[in-house]
C-alpha atoms as a PDB file:
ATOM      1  CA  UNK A   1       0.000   0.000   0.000  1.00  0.00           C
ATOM      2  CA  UNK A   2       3.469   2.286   0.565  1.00  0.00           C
ATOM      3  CA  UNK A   3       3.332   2.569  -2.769  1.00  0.00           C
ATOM      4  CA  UNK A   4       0.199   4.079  -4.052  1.00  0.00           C
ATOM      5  CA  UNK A   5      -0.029   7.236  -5.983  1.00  0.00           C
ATOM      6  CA  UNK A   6      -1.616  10.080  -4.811  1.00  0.00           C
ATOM      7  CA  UNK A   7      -5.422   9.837  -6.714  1.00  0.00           C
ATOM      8  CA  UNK A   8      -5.164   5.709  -6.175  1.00  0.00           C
ATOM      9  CA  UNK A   9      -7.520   4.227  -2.819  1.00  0.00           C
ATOM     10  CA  UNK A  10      -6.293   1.152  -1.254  1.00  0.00           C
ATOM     11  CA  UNK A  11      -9.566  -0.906  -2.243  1.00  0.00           C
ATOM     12  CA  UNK A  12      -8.358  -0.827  -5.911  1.00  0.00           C
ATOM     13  CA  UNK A  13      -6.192  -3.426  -5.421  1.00  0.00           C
ATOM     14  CA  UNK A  14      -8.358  -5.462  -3.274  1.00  0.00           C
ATOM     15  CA  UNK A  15     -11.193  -8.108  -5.002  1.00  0.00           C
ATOM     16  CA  UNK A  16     -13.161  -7.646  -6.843  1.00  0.00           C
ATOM     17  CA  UNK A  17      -9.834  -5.556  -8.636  1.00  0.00           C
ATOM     18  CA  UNK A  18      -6.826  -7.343  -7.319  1.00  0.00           C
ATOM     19  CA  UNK A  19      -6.423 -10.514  -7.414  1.00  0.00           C
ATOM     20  CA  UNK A  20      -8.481 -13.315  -6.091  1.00  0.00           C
ATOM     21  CA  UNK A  21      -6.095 -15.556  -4.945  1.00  0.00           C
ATOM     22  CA  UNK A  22      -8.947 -18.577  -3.545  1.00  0.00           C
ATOM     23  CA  UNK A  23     -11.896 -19.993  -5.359  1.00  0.00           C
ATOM     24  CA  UNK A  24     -15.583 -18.052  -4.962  1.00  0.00           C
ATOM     25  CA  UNK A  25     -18.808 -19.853  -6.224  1.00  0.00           C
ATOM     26  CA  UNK A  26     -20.006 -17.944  -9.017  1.00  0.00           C
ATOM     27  CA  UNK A  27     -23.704 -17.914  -8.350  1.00  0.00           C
ATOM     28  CA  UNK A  28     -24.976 -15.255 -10.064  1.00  0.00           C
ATOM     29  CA  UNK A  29     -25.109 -17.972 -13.302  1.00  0.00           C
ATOM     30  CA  UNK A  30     -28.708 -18.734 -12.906  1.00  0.00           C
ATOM     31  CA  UNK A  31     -27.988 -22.265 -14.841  1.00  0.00           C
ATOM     32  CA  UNK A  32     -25.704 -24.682 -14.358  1.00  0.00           C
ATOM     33  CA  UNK A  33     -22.461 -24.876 -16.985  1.00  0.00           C
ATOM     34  CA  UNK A  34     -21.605 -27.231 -19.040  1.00  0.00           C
ATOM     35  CA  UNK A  35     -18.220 -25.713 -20.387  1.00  0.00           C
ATOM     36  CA  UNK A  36     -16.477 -22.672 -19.690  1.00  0.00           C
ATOM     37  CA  UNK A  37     -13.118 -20.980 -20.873  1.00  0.00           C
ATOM     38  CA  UNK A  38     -11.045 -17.613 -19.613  1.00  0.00           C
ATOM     39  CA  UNK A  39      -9.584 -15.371 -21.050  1.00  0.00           C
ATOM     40  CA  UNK A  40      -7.283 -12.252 -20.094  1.00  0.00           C
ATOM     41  CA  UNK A  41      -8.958 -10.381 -17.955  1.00  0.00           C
ATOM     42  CA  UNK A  42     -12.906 -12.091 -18.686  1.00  0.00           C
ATOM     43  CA  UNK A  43     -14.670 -15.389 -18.912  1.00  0.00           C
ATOM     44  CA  UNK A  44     -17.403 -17.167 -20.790  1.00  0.00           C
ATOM     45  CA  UNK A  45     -19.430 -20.193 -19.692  1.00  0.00           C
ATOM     46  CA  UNK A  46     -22.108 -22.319 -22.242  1.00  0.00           C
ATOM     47  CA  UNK A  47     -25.213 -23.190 -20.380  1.00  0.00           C
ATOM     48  CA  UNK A  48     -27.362 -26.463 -20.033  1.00  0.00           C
ATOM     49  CA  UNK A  49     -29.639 -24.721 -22.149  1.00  0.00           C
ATOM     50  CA  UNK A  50     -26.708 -24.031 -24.724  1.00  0.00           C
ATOM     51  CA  UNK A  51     -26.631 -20.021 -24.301  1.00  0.00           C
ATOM     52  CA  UNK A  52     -23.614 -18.700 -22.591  1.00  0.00           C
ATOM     53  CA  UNK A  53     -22.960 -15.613 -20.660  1.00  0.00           C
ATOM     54  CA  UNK A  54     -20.119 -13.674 -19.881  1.00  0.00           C
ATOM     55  CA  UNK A  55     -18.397 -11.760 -17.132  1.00  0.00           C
ATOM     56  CA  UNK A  56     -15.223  -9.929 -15.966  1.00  0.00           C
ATOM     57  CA  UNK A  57     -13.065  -6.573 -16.827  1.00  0.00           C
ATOM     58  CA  UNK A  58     -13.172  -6.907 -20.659  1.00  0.00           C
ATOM     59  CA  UNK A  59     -12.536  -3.201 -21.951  1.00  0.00           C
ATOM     60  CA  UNK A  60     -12.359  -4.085 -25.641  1.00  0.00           C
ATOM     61  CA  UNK A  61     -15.365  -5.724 -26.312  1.00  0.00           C
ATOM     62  CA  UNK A  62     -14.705  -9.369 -25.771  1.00  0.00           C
ATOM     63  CA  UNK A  63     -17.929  -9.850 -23.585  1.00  0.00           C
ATOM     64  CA  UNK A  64     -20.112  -9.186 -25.918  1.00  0.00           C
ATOM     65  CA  UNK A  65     -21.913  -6.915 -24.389  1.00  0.00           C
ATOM     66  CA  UNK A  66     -22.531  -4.254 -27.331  1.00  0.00           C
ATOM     67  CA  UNK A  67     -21.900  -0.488 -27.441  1.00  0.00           C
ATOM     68  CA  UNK A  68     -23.276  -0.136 -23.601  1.00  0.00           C
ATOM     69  CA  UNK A  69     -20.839  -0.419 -21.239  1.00  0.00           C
ATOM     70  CA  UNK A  70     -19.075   2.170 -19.231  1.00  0.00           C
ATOM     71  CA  UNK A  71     -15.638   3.181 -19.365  1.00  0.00           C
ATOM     72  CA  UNK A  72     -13.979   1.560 -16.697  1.00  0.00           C
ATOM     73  CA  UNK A  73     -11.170   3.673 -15.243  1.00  0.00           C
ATOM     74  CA  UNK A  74      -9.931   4.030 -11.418  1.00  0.00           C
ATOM     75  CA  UNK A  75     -12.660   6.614 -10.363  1.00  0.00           C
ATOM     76  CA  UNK A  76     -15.458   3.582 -11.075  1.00  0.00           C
ATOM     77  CA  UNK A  77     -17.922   3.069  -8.726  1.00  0.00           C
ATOM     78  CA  UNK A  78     -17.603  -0.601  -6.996  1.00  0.00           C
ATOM     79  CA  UNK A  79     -21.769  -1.177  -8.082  1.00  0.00           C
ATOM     80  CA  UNK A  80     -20.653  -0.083 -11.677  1.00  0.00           C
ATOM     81  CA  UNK A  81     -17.939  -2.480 -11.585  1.00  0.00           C
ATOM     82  CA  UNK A  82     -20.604  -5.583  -9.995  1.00  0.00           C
ATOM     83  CA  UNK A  83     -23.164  -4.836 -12.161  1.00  0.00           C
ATOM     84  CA  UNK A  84     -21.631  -4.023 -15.398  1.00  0.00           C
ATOM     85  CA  UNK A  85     -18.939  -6.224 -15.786  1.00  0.00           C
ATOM     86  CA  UNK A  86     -18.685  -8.875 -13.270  1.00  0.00           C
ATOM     87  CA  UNK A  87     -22.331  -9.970 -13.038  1.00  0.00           C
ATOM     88  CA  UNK A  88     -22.723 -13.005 -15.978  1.00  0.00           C
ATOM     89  CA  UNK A  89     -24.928 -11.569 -18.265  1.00  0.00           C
ATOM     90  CA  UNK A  90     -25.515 -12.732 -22.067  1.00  0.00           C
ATOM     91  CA  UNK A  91     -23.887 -11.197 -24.948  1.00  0.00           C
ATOM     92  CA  UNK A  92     -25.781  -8.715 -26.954  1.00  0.00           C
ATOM     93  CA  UNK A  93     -25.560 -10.712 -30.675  1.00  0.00           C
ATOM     94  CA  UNK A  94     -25.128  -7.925 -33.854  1.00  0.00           C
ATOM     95  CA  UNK A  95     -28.123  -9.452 -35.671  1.00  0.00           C
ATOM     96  CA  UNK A  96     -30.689 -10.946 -32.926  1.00  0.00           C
ATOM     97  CA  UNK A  97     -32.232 -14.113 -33.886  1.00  0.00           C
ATOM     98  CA  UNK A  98     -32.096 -17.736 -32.114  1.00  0.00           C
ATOM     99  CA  UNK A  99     -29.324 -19.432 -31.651  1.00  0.00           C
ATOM    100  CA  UNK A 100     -27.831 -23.111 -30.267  1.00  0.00           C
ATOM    101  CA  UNK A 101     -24.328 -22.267 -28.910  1.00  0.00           C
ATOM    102  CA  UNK A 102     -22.144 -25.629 -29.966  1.00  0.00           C
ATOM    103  CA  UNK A 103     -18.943 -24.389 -28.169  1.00  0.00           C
ATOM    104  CA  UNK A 104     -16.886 -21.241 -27.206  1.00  0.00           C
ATOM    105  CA  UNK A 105     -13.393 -20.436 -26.778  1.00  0.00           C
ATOM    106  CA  UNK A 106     -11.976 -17.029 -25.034  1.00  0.00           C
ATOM    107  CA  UNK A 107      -8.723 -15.781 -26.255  1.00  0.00           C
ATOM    108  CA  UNK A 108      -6.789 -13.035 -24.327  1.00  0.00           C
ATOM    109  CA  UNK A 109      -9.016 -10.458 -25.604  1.00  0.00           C
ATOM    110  CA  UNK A 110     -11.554 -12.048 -27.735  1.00  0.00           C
ATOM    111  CA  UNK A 111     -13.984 -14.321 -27.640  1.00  0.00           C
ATOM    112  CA  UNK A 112     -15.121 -16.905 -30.763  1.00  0.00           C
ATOM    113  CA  UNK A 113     -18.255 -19.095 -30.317  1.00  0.00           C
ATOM    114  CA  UNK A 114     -19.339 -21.841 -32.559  1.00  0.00           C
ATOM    115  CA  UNK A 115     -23.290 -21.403 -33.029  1.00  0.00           C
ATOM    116  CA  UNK A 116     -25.825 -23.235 -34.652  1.00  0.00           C
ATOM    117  CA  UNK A 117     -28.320 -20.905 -36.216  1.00  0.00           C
ATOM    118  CA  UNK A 118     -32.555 -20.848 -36.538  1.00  0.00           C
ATOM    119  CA  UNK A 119     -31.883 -21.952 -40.277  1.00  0.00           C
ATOM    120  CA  UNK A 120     -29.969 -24.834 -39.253  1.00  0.00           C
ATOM    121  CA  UNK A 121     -26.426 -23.449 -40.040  1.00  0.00           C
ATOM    122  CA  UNK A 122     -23.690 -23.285 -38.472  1.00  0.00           C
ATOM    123  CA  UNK A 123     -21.449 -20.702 -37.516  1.00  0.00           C
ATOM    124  CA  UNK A 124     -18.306 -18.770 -35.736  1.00  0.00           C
ATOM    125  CA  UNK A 125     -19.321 -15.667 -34.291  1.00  0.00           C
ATOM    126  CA  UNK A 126     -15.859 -13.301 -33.168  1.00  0.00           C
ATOM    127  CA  UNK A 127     -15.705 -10.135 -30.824  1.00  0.00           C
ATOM    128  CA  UNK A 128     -13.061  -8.308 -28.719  1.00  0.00           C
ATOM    129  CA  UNK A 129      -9.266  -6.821 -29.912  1.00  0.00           C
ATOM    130  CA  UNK A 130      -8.618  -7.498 -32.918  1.00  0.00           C
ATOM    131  CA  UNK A 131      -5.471  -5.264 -33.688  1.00  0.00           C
ATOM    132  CA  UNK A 132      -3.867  -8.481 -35.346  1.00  0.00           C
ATOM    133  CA  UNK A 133      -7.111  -9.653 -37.191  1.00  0.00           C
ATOM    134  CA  UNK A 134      -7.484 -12.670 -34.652  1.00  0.00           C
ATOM    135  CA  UNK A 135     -11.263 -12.322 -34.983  1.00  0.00           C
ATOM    136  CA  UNK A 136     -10.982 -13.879 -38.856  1.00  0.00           C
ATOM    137  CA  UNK A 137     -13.195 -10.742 -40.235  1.00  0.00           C
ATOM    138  CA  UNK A 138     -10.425  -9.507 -42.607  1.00  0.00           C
ATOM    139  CA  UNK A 139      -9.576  -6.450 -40.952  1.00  0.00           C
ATOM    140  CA  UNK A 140      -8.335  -4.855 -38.015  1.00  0.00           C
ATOM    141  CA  UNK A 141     -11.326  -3.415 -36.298  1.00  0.00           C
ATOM    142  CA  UNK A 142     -12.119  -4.115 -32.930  1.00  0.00           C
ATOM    143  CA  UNK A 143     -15.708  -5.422 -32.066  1.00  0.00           C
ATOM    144  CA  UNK A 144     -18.369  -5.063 -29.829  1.00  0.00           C
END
């Protein structure tokens, strides 16, 4: 703590915004999981009900959460922080329709998911950093 700067408060660098350094039950997922993967700084679980739902600090869009959330800087309120990013929630999906989630995978700052679609096809759905094209679109654009 000797070594905080002047504008930092000591509960920064406590959980939920340290480290957590012992297991919690996640119990805000309202079904169980049948998978789950982590990534950087986020994580993603796929439901019984093959949905999945996301959680964590994920500032460039690899929760797929859409163009909502709030910056997240050291000023942010500990019920901002709960609520916004580290309460599971469901992604936000670009064109909204019904889908079967076959499997997910969350890279350091993106996350790809496998889906099967209303029409019966299947397919990868990318979001997060993508300043090295990692999210297979062709460019270098980050997504939401």
């Amino acid at each position: 703590m000797s070594t905080l700067e002047e504008d930092e408060r000591p509960e920064w660098f406590q959980p939920p915004r340290g480290n957590q350094d012992w297991p919690l039950h996640v119990f805000q997922i309202e079904r169980p999981a049948k998978d789950i993967s982590a990534g950087g700084s986020f994580n993603a679980a796929l439901l019984d009900d093959d949905t999945i739902v996301t959680w964590g600090i994920g500032t460039t869009g690899e929760m797929a959460r859409g163009e909502g959330m709030p910056d997240l800087d050291k000023k942010t309120s500990m019920e901002i922080i709960k609520e916004k990013f580290l309460k599971p929630a469901p992604p936000v999906w670009a064109v909204p329709m019904k889908r079967t989630v076959l499997s997910l995978s969350c890279g350091g700052f993106h996350l790809l998911v496998v889906a099967r679609d209303a029409d019966a096809s299947q397919n990868v759905y990318s979001c997060g950093l993508n300043q090295y094209a990692q999210l297979g679109l062709g460019d270098i654009e980050n997504r939401n």
